[in-house]
Protein backbone atom coordinates (compact mmCIF):
# COMPACT_ATOMS: atom_id res chain seq x y z
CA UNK A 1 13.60 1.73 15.15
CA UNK A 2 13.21 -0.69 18.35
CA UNK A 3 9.94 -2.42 17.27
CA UNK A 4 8.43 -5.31 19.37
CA UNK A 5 5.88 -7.97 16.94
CA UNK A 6 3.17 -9.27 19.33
CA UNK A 7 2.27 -12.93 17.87
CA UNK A 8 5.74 -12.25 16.18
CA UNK A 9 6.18 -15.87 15.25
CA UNK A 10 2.55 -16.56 13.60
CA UNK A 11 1.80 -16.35 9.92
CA UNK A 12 1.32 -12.61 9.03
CA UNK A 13 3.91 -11.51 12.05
CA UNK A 14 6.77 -13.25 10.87
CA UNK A 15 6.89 -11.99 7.70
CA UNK A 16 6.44 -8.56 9.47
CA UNK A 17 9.34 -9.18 11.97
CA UNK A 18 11.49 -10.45 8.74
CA UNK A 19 11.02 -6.84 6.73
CA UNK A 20 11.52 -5.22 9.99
CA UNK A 21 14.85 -6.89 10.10
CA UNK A 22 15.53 -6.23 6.61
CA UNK A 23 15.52 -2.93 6.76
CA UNK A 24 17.99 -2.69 9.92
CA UNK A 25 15.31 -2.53 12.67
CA UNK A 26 15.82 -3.62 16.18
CA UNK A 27 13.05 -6.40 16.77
CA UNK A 28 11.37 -8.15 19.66
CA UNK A 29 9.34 -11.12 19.14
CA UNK A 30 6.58 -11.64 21.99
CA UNK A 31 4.99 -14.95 21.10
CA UNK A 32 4.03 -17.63 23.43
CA UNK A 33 5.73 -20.51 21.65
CA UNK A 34 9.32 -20.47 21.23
CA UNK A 35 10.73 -19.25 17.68
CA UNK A 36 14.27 -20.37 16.87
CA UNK A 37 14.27 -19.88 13.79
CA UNK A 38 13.01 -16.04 14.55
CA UNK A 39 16.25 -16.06 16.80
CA UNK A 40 18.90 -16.88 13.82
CA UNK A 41 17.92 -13.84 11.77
CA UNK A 42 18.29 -11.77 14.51
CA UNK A 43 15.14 -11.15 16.63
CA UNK A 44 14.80 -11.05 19.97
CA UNK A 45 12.50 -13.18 21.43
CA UNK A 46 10.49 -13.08 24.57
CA UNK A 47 8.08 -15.51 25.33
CA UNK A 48 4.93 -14.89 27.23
CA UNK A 49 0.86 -14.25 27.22
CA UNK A 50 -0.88 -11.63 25.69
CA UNK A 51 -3.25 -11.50 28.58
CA UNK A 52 -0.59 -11.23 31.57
CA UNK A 53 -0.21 -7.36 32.01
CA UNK A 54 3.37 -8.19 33.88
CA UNK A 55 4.86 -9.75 30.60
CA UNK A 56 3.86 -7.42 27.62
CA UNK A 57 5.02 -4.80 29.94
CA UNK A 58 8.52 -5.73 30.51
CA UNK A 59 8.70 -6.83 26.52
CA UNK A 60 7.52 -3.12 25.86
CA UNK A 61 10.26 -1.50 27.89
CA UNK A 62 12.67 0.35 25.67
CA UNK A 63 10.17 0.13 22.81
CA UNK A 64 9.05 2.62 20.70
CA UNK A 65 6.25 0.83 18.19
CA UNK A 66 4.59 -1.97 18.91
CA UNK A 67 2.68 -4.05 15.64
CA UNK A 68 0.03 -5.97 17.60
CA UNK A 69 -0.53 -8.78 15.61
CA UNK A 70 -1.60 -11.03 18.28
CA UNK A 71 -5.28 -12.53 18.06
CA UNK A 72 -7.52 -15.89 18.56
CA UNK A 73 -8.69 -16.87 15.20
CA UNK A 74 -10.80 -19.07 14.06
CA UNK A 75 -14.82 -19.58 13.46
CA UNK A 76 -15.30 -21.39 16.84
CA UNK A 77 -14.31 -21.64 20.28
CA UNK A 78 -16.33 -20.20 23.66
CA UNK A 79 -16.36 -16.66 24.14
CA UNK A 80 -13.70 -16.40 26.99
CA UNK A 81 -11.23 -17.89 23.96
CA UNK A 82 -12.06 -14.55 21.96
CA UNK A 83 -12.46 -12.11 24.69
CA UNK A 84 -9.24 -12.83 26.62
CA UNK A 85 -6.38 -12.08 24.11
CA UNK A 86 -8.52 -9.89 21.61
CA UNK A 87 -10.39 -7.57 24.10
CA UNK A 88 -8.19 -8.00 27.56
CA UNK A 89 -4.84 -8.69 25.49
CA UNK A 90 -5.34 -5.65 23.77
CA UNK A 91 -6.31 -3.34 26.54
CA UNK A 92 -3.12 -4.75 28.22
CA UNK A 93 -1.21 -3.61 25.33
CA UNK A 94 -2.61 -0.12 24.96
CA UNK A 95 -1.74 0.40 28.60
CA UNK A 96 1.38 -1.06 28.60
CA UNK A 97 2.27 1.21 25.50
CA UNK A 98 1.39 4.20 27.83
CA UNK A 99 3.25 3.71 30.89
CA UNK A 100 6.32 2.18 28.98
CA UNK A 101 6.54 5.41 26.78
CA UNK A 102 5.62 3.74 23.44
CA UNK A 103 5.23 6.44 20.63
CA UNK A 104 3.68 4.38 18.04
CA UNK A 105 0.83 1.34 17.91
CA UNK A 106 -0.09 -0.44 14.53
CA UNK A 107 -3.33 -3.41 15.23
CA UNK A 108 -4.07 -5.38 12.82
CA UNK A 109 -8.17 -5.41 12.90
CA UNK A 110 -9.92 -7.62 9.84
CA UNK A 111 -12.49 -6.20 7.96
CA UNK A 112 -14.94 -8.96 9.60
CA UNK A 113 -15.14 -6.08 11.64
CA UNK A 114 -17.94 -4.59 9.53
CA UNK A 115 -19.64 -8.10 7.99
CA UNK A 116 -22.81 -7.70 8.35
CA UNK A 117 -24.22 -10.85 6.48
CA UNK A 118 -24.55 -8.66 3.28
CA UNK A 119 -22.75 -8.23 0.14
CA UNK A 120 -20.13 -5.19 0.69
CA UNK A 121 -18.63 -4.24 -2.63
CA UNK A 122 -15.95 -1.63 -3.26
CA UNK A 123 -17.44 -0.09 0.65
CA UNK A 124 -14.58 2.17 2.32
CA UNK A 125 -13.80 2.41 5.89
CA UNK A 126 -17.46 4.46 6.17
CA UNK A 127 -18.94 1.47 6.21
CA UNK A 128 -20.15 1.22 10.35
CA UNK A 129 -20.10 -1.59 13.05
CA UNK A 130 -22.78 -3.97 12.84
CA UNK A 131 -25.75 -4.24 15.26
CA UNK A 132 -25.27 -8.26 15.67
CA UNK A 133 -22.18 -10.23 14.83
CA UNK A 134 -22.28 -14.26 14.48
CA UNK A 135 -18.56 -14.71 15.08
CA UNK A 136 -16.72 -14.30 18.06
CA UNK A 137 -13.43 -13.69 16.23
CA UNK A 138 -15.30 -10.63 14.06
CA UNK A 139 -16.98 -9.37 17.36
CA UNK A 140 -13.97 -9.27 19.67
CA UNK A 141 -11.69 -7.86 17.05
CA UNK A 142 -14.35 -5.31 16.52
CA UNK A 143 -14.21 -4.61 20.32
CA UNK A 144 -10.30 -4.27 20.03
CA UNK A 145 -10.32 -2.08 17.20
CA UNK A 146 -12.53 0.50 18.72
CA UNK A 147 -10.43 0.41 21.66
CA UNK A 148 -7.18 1.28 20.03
CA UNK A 149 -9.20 3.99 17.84
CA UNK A 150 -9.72 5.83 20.95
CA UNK A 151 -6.12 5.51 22.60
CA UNK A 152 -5.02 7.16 19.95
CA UNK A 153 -3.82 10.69 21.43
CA UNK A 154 -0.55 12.61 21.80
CA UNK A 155 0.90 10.62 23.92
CA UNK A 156 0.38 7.46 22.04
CA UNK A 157 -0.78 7.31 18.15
CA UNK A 158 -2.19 4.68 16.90
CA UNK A 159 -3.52 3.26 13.72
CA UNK A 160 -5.68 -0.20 12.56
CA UNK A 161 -5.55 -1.72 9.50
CA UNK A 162 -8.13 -4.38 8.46
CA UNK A 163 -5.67 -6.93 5.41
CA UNK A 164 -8.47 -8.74 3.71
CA UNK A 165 -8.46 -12.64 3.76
CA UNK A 166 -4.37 -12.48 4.21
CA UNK A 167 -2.78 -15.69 2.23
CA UNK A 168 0.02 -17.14 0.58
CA UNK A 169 3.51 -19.03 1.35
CA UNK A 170 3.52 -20.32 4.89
CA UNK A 171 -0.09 -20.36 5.43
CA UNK A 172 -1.57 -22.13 8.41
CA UNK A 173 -5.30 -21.08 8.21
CA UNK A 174 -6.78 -20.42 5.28
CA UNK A 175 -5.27 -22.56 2.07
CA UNK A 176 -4.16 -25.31 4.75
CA UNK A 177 -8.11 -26.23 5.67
CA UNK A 178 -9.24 -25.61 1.58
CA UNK A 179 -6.06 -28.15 0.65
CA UNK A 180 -7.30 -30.31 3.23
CA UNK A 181 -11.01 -30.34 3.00
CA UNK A 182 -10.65 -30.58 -1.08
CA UNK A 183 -8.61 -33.87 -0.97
CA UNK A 184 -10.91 -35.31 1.20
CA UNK A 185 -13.92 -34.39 -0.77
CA UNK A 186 -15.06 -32.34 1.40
CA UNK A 187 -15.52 -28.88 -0.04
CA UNK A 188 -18.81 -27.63 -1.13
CA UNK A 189 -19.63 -24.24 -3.60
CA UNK A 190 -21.86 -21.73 -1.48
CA UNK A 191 -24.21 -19.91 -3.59
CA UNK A 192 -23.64 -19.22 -7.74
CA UNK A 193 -20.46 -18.71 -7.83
CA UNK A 194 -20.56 -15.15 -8.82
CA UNK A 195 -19.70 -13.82 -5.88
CA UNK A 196 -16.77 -11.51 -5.75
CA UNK A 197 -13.75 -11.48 -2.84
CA UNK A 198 -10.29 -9.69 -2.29
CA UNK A 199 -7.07 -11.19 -0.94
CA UNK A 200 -4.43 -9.79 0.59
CA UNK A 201 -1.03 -11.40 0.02
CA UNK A 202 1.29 -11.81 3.10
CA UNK A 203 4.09 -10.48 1.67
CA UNK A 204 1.96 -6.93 0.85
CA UNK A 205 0.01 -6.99 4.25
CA UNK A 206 3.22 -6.91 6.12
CA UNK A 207 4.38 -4.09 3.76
CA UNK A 208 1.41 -2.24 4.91
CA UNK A 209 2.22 -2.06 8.37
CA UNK A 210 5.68 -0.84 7.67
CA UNK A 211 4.59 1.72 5.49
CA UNK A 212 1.38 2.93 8.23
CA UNK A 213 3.96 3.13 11.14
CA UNK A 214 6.16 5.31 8.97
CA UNK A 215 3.60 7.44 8.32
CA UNK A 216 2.27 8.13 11.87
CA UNK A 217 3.01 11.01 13.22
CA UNK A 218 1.31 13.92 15.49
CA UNK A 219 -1.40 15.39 13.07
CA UNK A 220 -0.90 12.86 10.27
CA UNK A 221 -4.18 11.67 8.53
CA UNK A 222 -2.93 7.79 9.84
CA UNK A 223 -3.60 9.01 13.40
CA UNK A 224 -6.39 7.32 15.12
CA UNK A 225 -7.53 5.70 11.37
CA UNK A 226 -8.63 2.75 10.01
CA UNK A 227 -7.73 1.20 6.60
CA UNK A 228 -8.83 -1.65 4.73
CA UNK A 229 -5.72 -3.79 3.06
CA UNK A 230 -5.61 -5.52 -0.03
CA UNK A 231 -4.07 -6.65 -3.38
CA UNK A 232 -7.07 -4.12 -5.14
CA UNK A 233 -7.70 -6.98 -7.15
CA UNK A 234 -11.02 -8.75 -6.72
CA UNK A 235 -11.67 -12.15 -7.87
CA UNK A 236 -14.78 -14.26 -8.03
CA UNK A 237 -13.86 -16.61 -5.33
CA UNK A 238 -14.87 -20.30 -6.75
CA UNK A 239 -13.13 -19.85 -9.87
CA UNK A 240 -10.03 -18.84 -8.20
CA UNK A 241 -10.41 -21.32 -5.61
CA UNK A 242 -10.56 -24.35 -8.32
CA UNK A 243 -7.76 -22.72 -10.39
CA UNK A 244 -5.64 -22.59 -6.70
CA UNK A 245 -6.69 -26.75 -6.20
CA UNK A 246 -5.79 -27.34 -10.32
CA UNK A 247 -2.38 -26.01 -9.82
CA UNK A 248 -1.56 -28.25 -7.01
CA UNK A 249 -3.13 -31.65 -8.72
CA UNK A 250 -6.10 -31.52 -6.31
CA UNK A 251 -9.68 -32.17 -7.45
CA UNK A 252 -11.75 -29.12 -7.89
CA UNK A 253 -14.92 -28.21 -6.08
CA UNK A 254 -17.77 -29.27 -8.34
CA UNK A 255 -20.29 -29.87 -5.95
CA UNK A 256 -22.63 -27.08 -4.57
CA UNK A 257 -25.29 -25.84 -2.42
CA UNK A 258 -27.45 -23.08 -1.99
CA UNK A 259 -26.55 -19.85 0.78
CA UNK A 260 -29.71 -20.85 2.68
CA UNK A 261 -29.16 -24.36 2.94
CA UNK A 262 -25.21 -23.44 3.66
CA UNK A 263 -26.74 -21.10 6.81
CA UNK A 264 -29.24 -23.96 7.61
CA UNK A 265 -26.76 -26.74 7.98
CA UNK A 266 -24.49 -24.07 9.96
CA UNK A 267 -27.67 -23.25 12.31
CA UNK A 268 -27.68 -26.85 13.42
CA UNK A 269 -23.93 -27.95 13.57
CA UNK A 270 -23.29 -24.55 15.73
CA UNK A 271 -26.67 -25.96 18.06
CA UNK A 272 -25.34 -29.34 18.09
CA UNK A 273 -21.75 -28.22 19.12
CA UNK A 274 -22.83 -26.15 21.72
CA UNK A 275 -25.60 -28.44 23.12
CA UNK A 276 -23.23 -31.94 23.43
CA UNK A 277 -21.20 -30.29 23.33
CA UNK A 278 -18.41 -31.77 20.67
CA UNK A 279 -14.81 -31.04 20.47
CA UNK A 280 -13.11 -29.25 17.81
CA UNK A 281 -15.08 -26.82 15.13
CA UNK A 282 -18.27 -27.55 12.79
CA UNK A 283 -17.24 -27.52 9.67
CA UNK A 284 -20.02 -24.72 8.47
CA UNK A 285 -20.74 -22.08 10.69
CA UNK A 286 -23.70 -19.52 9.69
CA UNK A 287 -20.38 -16.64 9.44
CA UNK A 288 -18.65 -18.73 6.99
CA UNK A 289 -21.53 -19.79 4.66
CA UNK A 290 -21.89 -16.17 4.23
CA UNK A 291 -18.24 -15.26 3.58
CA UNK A 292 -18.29 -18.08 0.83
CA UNK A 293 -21.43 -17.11 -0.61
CA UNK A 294 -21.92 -13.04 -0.66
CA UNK A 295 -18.89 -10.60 -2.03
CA UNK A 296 -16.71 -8.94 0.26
CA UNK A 297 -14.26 -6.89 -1.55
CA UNK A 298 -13.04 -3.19 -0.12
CA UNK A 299 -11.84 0.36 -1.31
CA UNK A 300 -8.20 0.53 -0.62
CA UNK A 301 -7.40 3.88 -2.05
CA UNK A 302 -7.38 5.77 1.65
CA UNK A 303 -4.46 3.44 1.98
CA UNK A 304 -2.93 4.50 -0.93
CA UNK A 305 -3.35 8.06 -0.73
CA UNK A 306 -2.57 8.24 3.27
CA UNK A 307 0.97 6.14 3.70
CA UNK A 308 1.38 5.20 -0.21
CA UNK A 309 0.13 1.57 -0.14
CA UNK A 310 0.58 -0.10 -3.31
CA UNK A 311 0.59 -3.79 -3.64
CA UNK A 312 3.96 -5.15 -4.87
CA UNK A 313 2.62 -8.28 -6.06
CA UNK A 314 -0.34 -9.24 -8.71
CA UNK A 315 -2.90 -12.03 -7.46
CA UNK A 316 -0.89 -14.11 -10.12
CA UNK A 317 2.46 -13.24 -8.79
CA UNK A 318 1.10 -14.35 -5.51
CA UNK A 319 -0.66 -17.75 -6.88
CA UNK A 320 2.91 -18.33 -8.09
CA UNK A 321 4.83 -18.40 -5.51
CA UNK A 322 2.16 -19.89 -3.34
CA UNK A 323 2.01 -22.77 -5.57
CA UNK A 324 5.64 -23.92 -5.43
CA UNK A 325 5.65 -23.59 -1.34
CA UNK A 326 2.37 -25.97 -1.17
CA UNK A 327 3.60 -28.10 -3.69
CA UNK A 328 6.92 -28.24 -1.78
CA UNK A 329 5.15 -28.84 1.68
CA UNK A 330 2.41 -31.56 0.15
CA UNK A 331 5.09 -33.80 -1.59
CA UNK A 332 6.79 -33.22 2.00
């Protein structure tokens, strides 16, 4: 298969344009840093921005799927930051797909997509859109999503999947700020502590996106779907979180406050960074107080009965393995 990775050369791309190679595909990086390291295993690499229409179309040419991993992330930034490579980067890549001839498009979505400041336990992909979203990230995704949803056709099929909270060896988002913010003291429990969360390890959420392009094809159930990813194995988040920081010799969180303070405190650091305003990102938001305090945990067995999804790894497997990189990388 010739297969083209946008964001080829982030976190959960690499390890997508690794099993890619693997398995004896032809693969094209388009990334806008450069990736040498990408380049000695055999990739192809073309560098470029998601949002120029020129560039994504002459990295598409002779390709026939494209895994659009490609995003802004993060819980703060102005709205152009969002809207340009999530909305316009993707509408750039559904038309490029077109007029190059691409058969197949896999986006990964997140199943922010659907937060609606409420607990969502064991929900499948019934679940709708919210009315009002507090994240740019969530809202622009969203915006994506339900464009690629409706490119789907015979000309072009596509499919979204939504990996849950993706982690593990090689992260740069999630663990890195937790590490971080725990040594410094900084880390504070949101609610009881009883709330419940899924992961998805990296290694399995790359898997998936193998397995849904395999399984697209004209009048396939993956045509035009959505799927939530995950290791199926929910956790309560605190516990897991303090087991994560024990491993690596790092004081656990054993301070906490209450979800309404958590949204309070995020109210006025989101005012305050806005009206100043002040560089960087608060370090509560009234989105994340909510993720850390409420479950979020999803019904992966449309993913499992559609393209065969099974996680290859336990959350133990995956603490594992994650431990020894961190541990590696801190003492580094």
């Amino acid at each position: 298969m010739q297969a083209l990775v946008t964001g080829g050369g982030g976190f959960l791309g690499r390890y997508i344009v690794e099993q890619l190679l693997a398995r004896g595909d032809s693969v094209t990086v388009f990334a806008r840093g450069d990736y040498p390291e990408l380049s000695k295993i055999g990739a192809r690499l073309i560098r470029g921005d998601i949002c120029d229409p020129l560039a994504i179309q002459n990295a598409c040419a002779g390709v026939e799927t494209v895994f659009h991993v490609a995003a802004m992330e993060g819980l703060w930034g102005k709205w152009e930051s969002f809207y340009q490579p999530n909305v316009i980067g993707t509408q750039n890549v559904i038309q490029t797909c077109r007029k190059q001839g691409v058969d197949k498009l896999v986006y990964t979505s997140s199943p922010s997509v659907i937060f609606d400041n409420s607990s969502q336990e064991g929900c499948d992909e019934k679940l709708p859109y919210p009315g009002h979203y507090e994240s740019y990230y969530a809202q622009t995704k969203a915006m994506g999503e339900q464009m690629v949803i409706k490119a789907n056709g015979e000309s072009l099929l596509t499919v979204s999947l939504r990996p849950h909270l993706i982690w593990g060896p090689r992260d740069t988002h999630i663990l890195p700020q937790i590490i971080a913010r725990a040594k410094a003291g900084q880390v504070f429990q949101v609610g009881d502590g009883r709330n419940i969360v899924d992961f998805t390890y990296v290694e399995d959420a790359a898997r998936a996106h193998l397995l849904a392009a395999g399984a697209l094809y004209p009048g396939s159930n993956v045509a035009g779907s959505v799927y939530f990813i995950s290791q199926d194995e929910p956790v309560r988040i605190w516990p897991w979180v303090n087991n994560l920081l024990s491993r690596l010799g790092i004081p656990t969180v054993k301070r906490s406050i209450t979800l309404r303070l958590a949204r309070t405190i995020g109210t006025v650091l989101e005012y305050a960074y806005r009206l100043l305003p002040l560089k960087g990102e608060p370090r509560l938001t009234r989105f994340l107080a909510s993720e850390l305090a409420l479950s979020h945990y999803y019904d992966v067995s449309r993913a499992k009965r559609d393209f065969n999804y099974q996680p290859q790894f336990t959350m133990e497997q995956g603490l594992e393995k994650t431990v020894v990189f961190f541990t590696q990388n801190l003492r580094n």
